[in-house]
Protein backbone atom coordinates (compact mmCIF):
# COMPACT_ATOMS: atom_id res chain seq x y z
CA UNK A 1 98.28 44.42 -27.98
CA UNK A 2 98.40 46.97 -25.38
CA UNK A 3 96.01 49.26 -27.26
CA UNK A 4 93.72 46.78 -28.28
CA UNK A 5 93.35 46.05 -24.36
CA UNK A 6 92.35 50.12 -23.93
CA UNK A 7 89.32 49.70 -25.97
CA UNK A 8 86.03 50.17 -24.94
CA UNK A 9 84.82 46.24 -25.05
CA UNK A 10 86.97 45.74 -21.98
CA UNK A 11 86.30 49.00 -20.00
CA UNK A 12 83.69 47.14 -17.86
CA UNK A 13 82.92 43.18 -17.37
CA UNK A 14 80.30 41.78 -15.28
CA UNK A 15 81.92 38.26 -15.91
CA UNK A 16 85.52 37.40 -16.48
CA UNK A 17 84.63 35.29 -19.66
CA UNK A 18 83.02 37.85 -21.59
CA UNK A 19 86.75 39.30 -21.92
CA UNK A 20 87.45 35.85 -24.00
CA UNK A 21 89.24 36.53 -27.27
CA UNK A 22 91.73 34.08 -29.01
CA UNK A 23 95.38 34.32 -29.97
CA UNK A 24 97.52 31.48 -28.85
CA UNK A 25 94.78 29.95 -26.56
CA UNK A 26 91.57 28.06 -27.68
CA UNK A 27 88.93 28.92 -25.08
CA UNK A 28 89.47 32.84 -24.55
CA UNK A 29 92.44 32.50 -21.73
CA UNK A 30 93.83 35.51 -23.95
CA UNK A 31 91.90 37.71 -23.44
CA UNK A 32 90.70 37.00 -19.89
CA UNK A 33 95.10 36.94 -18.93
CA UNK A 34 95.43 40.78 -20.84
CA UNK A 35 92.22 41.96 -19.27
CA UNK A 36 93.13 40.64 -15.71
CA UNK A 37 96.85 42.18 -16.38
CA UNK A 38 95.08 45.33 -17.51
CA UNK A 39 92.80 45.83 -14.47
CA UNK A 40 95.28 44.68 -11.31
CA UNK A 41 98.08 47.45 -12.91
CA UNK A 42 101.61 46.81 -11.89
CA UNK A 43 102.50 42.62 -12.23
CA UNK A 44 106.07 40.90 -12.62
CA UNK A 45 106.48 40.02 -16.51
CA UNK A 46 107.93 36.88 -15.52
CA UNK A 47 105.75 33.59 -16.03
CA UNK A 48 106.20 29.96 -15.39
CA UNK A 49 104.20 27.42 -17.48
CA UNK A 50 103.76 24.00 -16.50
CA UNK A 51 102.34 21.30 -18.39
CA UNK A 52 103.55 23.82 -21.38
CA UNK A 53 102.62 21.20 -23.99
CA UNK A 54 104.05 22.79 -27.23
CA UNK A 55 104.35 26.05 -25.48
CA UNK A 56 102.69 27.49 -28.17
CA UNK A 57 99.34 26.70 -27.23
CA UNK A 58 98.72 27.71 -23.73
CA UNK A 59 98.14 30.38 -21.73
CA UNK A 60 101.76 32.35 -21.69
CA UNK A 61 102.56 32.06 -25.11
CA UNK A 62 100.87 35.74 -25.83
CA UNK A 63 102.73 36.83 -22.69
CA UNK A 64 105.84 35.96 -24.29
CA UNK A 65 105.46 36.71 -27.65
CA UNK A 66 103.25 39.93 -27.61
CA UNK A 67 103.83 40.88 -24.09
CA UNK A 68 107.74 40.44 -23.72
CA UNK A 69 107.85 38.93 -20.70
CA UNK A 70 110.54 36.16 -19.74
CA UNK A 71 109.17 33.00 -18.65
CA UNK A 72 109.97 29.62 -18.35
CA UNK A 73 107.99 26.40 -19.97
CA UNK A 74 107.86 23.05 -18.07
CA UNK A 75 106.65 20.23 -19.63
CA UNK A 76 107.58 16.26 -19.57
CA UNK A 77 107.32 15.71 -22.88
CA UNK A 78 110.96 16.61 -24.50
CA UNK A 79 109.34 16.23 -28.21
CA UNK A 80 106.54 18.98 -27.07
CA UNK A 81 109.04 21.02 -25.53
CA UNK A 82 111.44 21.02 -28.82
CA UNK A 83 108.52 22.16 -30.68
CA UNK A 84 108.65 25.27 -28.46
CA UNK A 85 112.37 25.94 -28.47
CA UNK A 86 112.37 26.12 -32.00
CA UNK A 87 109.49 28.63 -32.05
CA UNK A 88 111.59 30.81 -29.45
CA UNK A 89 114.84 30.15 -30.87
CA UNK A 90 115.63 34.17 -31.16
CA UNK A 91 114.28 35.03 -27.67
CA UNK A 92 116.60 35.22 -25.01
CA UNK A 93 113.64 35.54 -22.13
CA UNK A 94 112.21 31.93 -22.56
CA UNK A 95 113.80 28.96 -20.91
CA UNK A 96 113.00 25.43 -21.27
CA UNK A 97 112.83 22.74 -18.10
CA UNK A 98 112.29 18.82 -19.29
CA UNK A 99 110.98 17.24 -16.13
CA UNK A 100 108.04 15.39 -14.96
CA UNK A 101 106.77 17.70 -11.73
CA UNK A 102 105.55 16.02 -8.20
CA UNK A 103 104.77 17.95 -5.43
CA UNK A 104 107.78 17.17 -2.87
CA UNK A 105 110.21 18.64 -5.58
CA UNK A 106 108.56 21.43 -7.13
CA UNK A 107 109.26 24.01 -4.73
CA UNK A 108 112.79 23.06 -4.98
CA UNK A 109 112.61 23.62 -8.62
CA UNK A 110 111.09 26.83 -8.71
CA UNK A 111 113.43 28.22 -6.48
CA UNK A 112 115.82 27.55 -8.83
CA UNK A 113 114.19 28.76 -11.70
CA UNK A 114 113.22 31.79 -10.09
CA UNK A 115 116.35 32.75 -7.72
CA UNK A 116 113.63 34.85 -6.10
CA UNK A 117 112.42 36.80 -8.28
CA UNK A 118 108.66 37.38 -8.41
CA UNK A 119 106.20 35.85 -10.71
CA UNK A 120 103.20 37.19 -12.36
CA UNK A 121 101.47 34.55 -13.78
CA UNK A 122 101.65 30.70 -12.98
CA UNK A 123 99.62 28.44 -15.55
CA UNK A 124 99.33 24.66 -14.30
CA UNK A 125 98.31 22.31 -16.61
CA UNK A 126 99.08 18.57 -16.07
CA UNK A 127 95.47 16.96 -16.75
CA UNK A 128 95.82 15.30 -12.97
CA UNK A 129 97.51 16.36 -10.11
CA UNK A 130 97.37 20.02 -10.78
CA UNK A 131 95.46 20.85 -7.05
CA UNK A 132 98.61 18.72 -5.61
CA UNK A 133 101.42 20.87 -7.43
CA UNK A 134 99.42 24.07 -6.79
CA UNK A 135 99.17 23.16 -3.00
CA UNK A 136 102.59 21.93 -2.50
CA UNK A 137 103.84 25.49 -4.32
CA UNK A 138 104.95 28.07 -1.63
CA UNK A 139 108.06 29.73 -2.92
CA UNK A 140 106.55 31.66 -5.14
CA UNK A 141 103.17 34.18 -4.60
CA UNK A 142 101.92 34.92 -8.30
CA UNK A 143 99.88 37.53 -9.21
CA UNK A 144 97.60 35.64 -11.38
CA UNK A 145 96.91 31.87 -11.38
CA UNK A 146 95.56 29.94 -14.09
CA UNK A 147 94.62 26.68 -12.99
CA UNK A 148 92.61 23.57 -14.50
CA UNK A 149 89.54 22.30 -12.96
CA UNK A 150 87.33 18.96 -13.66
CA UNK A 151 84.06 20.75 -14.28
CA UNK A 152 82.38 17.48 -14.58
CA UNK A 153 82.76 17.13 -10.81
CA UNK A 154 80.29 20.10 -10.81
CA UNK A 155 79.42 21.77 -7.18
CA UNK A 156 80.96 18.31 -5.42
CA UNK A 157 83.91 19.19 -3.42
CA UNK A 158 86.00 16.49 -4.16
CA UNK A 159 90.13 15.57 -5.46
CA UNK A 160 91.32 12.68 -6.86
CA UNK A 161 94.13 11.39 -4.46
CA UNK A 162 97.78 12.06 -5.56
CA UNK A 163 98.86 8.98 -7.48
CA UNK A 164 100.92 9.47 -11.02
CA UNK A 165 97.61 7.41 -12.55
CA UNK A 166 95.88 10.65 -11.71
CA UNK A 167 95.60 11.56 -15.51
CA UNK A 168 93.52 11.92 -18.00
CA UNK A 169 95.47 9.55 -20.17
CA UNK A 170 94.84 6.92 -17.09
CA UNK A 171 91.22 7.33 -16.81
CA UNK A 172 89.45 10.16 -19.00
CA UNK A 173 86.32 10.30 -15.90
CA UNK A 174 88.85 9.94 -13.13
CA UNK A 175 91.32 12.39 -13.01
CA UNK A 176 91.45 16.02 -11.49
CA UNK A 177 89.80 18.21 -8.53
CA UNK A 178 86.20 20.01 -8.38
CA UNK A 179 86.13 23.72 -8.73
CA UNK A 180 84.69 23.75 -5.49
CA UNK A 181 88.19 22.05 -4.21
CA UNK A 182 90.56 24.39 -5.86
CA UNK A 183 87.98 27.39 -5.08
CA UNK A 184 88.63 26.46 -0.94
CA UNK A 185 92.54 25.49 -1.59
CA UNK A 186 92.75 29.14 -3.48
CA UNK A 187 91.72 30.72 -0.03
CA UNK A 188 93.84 28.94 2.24
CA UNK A 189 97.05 30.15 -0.13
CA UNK A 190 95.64 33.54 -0.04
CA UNK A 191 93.81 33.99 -3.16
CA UNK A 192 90.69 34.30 -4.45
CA UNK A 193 88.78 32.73 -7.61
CA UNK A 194 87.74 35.30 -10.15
CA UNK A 195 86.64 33.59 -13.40
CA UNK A 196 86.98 31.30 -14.96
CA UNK A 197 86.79 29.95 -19.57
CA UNK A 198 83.32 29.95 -21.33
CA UNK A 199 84.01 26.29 -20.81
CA UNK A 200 84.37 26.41 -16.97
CA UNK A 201 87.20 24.32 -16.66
CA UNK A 202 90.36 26.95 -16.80
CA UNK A 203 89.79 28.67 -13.56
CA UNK A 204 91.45 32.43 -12.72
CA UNK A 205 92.44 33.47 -9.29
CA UNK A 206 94.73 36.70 -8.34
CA UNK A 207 95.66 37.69 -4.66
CA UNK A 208 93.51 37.96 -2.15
CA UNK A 209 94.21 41.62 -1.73
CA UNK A 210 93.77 42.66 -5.34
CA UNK A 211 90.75 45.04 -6.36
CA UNK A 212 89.04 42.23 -8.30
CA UNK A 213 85.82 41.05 -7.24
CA UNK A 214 85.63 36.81 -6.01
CA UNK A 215 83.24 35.13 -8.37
CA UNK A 216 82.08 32.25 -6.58
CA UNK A 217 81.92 28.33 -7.91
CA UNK A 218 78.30 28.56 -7.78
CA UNK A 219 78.10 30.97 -10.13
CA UNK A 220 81.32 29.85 -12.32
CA UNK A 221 79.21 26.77 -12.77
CA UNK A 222 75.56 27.97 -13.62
CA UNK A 223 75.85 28.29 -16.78
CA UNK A 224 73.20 25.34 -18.33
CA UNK A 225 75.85 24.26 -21.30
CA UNK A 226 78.52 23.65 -18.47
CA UNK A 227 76.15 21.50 -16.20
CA UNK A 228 75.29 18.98 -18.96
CA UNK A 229 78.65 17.77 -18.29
CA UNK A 230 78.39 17.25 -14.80
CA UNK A 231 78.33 13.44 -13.63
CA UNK A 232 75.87 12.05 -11.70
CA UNK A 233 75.64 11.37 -8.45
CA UNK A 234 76.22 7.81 -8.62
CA UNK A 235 79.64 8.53 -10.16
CA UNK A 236 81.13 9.59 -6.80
CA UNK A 237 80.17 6.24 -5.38
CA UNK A 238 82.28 4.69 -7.90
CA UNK A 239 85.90 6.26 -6.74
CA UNK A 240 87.81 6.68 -4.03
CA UNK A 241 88.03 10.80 -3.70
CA UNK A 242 89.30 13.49 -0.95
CA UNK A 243 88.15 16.60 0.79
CA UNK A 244 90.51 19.10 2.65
């Protein structure tokens, strides 16, 4: 893995995205992860994963498996999770948390998961409230955060209120935060946004202080392919949303 990471296709990218290659993930969160770990150097191998799904495939599945880092996968769904612990049965590095997250017990968990040790990548995936987990998380600094957006929302800078009907199983329209929201909560928490899928939607930040140029929502979202998905105006008359 390491070597393929030292060729020549990744010695220089204009764009995160054009690092995009496929082994666990669907949309190129692969590659974009190895290249990001490649250029910033020195990062904990420790990851935590929530909204792991199958914990197969997501975004620290190639950590663990081809990277051999220790992580832990969070996910509500106990059937989901058992498909991962019996993919992971012989690694010792990968622990398994059954739990449905909110944001006033979060930190509490990862301090226990952690025991303060440092984190290099934290992947948030819930299809709703991620922008309420990911501001409610200070006990932990990662390196790298992966983080999904509701590119639909295009340039609006606008969050769906925290409610546990914030879903995409609730409402498939109504669900989520602009990248324009997570791009200003990213700043507040000290980091900044870097990149972001072909698709738009899986958005990468690192530390404020790392040698990796911003990439701003503007251009995260220029791409013609990603606004014919943006809603209309007249959508945002229809719900009740937030700014912060």
């Amino acid at each position: 893995m390491e070597s393929f990471l030292d060729n020549s296709m990744f010695a220089a990218k204009t764009r995160l995205d054009r690092a995009s290659f496929d082994i666990f993930t669907y949309h190129g969160e692969d590659g974009i992860i190895g290249y990001l770990l490649r250029s910033l150097g020195s990062v904990s191998k420790k990851f935590i994963d929530i909204g792991a799904g199958d914990c197969i495939t997501g975004n620290c599945a190639c950590l663990a498996v081809h990277y051999n880092w220790s992580g832990v996968f969070i996910d509500a769904n106990k059937d989901q999770l058992s498909i991962g612990k019996r993919f992971y049965k012989s690694n010792g590095k990968i622990n398994f948390v059954e739990t449905f997250v909110a944001p006033d017990t979060i930190d509490e968990l990862l301090s226990t998961l952690c025991n303060g040790e440092e984190v290099g990548l934290l992947s948030i995936d819930i299809d709703g409230n991620d922008y309420w987990i990911w501001k409610a998380i200070e006990i932990i600094k990662p390196a790298i955060v992966v983080i999904e957006a509701k590119i639909e929302y295009g340039l609006q800078d606008v969050i769906v209120p925290y409610t546990t009907e914030n879903n995409r199983s609730n409402n498939e329209m109504y669900n989520g935060a602009s990248v324009k929201a997570f791009e200003k909560l990213g700043k507040r928490k000290g980091y900044k946004l870097v990149g972001a899928n072909k698709q738009g939607y899986n958005l990468f930040f690192v530390r404020a202080d790392a040698t990796y140029n911003a990439s701003p929502a503007e251009a995260l979202l220029a791409n013609i392919n990603i606004q014919q998905c943006f809603y209309p105006n007249s959508f945002f008359n229809q719900y009740e949303f937030v700014t912060e």
